[in-house]
N, C-alpha and C. Protein backbone atom coordinates (compact mmCIF):
# COMPACT_ATOMS: atom_id res chain seq x y z
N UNK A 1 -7.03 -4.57 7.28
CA UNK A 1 -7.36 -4.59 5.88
C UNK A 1 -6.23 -5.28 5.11
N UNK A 2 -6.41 -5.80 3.99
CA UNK A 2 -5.62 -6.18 3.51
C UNK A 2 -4.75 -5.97 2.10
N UNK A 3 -3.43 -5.89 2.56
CA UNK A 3 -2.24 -4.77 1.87
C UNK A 3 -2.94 -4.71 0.00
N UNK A 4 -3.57 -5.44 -0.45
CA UNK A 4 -3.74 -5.07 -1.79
C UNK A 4 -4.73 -4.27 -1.85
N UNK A 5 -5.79 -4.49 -0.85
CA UNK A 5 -6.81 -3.64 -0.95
C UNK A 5 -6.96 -2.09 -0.37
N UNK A 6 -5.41 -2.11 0.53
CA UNK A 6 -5.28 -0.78 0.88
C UNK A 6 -4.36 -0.02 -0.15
N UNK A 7 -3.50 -1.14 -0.98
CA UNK A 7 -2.67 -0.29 -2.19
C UNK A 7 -3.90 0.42 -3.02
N UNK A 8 -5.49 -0.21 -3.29
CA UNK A 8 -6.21 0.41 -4.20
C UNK A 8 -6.40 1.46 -3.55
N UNK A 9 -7.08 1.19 -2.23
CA UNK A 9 -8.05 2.01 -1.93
C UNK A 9 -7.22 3.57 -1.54
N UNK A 10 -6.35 3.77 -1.13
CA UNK A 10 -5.03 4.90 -0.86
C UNK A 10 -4.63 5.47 -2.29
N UNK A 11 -4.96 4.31 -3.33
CA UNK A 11 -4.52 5.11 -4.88
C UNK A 11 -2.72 4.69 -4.80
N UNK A 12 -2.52 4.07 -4.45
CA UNK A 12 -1.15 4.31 -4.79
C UNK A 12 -0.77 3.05 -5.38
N UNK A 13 -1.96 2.57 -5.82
CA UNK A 13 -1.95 1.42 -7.13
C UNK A 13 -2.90 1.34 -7.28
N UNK A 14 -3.16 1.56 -9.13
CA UNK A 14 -4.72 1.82 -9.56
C UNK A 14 -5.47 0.74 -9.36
N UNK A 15 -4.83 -0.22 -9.52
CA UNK A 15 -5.68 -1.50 -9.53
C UNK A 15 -5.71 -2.82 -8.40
N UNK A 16 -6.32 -2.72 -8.26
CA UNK A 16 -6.23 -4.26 -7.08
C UNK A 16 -5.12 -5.49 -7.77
N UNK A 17 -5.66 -5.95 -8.80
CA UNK A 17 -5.19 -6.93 -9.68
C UNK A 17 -3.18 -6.45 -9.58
N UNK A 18 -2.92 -5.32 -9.84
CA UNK A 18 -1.64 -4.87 -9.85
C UNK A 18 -0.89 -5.03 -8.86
N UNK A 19 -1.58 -4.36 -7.90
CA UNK A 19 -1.08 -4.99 -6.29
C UNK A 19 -0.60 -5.82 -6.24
N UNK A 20 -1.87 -6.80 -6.58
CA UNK A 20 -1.85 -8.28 -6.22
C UNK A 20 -0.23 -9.00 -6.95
N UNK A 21 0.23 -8.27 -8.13
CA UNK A 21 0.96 -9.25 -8.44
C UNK A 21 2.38 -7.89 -8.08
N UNK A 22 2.36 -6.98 -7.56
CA UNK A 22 3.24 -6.58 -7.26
C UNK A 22 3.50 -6.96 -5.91
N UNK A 23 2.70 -7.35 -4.93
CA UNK A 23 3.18 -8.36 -3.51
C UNK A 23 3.93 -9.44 -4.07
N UNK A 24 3.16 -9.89 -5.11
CA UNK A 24 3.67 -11.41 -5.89
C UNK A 24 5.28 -11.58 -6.04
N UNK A 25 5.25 -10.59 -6.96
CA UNK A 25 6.88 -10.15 -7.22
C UNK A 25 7.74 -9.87 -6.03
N UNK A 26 7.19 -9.49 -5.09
CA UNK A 26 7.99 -9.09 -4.02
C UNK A 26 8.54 -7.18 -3.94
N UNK A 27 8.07 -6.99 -4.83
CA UNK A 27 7.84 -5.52 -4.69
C UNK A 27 7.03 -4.66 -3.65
N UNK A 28 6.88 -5.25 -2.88
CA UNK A 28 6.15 -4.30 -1.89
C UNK A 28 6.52 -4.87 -0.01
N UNK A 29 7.36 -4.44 0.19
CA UNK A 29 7.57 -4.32 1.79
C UNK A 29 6.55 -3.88 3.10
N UNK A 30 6.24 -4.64 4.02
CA UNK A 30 5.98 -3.92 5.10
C UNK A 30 6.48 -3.97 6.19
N UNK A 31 7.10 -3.23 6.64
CA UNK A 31 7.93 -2.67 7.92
C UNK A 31 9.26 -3.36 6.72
N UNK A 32 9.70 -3.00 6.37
CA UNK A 32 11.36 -4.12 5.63
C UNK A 32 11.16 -4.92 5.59
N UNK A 33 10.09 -5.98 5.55
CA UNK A 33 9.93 -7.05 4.92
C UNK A 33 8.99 -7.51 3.46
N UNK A 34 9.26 -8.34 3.10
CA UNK A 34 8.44 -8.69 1.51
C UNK A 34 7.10 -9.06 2.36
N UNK A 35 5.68 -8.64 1.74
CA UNK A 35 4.98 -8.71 2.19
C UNK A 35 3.50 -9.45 1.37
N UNK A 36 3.40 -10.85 1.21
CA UNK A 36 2.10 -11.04 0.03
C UNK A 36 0.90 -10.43 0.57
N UNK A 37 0.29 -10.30 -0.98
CA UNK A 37 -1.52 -9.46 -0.87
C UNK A 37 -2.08 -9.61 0.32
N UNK A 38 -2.45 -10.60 0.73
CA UNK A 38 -2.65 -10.97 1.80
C UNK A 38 -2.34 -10.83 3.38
N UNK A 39 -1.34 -9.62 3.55
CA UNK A 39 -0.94 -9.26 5.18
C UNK A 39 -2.17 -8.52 5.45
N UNK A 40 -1.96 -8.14 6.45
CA UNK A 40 -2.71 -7.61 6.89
C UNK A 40 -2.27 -5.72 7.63
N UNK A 41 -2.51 -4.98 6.98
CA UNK A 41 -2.09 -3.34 7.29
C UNK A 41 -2.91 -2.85 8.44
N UNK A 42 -1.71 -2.05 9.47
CA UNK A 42 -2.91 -1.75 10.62
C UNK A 42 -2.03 -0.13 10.77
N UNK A 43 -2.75 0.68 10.82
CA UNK A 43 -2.18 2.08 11.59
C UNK A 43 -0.58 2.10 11.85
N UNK A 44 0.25 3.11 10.96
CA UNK A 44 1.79 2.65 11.66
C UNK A 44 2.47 2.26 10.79
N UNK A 45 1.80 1.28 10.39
CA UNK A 45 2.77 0.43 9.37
C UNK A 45 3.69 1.24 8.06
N UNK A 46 4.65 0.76 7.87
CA UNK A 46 5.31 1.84 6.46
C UNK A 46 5.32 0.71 5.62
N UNK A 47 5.18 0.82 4.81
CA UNK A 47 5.10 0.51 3.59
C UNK A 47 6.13 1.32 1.88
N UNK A 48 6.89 0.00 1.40
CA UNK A 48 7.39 0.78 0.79
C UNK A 48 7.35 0.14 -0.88
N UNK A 49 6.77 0.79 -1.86
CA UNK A 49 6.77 -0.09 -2.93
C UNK A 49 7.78 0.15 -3.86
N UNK A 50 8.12 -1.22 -4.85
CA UNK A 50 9.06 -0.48 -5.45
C UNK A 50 8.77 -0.40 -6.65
N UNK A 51 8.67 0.87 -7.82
CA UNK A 51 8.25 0.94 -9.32
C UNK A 51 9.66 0.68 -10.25
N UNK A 52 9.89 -0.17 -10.94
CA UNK A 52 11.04 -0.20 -11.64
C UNK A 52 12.27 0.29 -10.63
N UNK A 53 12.88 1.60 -10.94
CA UNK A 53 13.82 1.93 -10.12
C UNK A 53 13.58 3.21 -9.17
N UNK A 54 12.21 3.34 -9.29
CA UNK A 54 12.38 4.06 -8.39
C UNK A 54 11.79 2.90 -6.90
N UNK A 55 11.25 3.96 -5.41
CA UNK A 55 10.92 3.55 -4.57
C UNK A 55 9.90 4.85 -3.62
N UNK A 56 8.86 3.86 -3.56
CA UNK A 56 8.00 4.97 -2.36
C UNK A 56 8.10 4.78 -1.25
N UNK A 57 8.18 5.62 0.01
CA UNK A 57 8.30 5.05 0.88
C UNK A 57 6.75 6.02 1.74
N UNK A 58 5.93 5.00 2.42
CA UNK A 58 4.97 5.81 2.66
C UNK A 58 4.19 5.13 4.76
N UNK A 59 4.00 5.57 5.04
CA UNK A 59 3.21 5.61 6.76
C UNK A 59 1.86 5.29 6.40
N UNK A 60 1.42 4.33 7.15
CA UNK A 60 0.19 4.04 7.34
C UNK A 60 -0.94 5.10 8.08
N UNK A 61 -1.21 6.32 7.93
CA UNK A 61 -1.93 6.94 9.10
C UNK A 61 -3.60 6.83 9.37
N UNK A 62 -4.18 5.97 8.44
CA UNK A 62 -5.59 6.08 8.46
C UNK A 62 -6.10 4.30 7.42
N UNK A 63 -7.05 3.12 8.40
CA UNK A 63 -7.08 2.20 7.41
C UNK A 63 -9.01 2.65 7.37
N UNK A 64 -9.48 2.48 5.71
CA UNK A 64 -10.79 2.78 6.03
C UNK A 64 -10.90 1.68 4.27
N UNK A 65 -12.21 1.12 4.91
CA UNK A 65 -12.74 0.47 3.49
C UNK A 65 -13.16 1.40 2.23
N UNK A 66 -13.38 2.24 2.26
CA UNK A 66 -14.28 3.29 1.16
C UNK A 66 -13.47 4.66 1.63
N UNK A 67 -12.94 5.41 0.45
CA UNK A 67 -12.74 6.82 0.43
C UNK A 67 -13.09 7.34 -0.70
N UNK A 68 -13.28 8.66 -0.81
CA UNK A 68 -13.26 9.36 -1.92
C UNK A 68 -11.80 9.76 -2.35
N UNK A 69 -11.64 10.13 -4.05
CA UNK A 69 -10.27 10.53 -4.33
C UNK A 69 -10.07 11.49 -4.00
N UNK A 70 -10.24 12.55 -3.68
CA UNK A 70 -9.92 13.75 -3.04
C UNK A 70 -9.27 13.47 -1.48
N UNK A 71 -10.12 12.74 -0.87
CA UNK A 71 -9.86 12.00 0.76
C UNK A 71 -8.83 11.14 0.39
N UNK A 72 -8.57 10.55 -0.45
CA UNK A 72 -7.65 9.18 -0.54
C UNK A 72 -6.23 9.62 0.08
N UNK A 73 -5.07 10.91 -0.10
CA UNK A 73 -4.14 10.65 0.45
C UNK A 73 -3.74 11.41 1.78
N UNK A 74 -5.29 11.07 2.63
CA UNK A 74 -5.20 11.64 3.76
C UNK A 74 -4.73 9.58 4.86
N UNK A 75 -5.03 8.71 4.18
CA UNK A 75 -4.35 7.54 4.13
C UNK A 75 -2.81 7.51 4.52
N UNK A 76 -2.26 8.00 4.22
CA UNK A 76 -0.85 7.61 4.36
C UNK A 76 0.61 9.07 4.56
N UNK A 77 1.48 9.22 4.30
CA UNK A 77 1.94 10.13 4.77
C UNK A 77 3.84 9.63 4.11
N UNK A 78 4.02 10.36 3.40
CA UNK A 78 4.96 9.96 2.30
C UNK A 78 6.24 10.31 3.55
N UNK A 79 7.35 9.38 3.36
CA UNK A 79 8.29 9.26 4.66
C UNK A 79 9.83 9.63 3.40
C-alpha cells in the first residue's frame, strides 16, 4: 500500500492530501529513511513522522485498504 494512503487509512493523518505533502517535506521516515507518498508500506515497517517538534514513532503491524475508526489503531503499534 502506499505510505500516504496508509498515513489516512491508520488515522495518523487525517487527510491524504496532508500526507502527501508531509512525505513532500520530508517529514516522514521509513525504516530511517525520508520516504515520498509513493513507497510502498509492507508489515514491519516503522515509520516515524515528524509534527513540528514533536515525533511519532510507530510499527507497521497490519496493511488493509478499508478500516473502521474504532479498528484503525489495531494498524500499527506505537514504538
Amino acid at each position: 500500500m502506499r505510505l500516504d494512503k496508509f498515513l489516512k487509512v491508520s488515522r495518523l493523518i487525517k487527510r491524504r492530501t496532508v500526507a502527501n505533502e508531509a512525505c513532500d517535506a520530508g517529514r516522514v521516515l521509513v525504516n530511517d529513511r525520508p520516504a515520498k507518498a509513493s513507497a510502498q508500506v509492507k508489515t514491519g515497517d516503522v515509520l516515524e513522522i515528524q509534527f513540528g517538534s514533536k515525533s511519532v514513532k510507530v510499527e507497521v503491524l497490519n496493511v488493509q485498504e478499508t478500516v473502521k475508526k474504532e479498528e484503525a489503531q489495531e494498524l500499527y503499534r506505537y514504538i
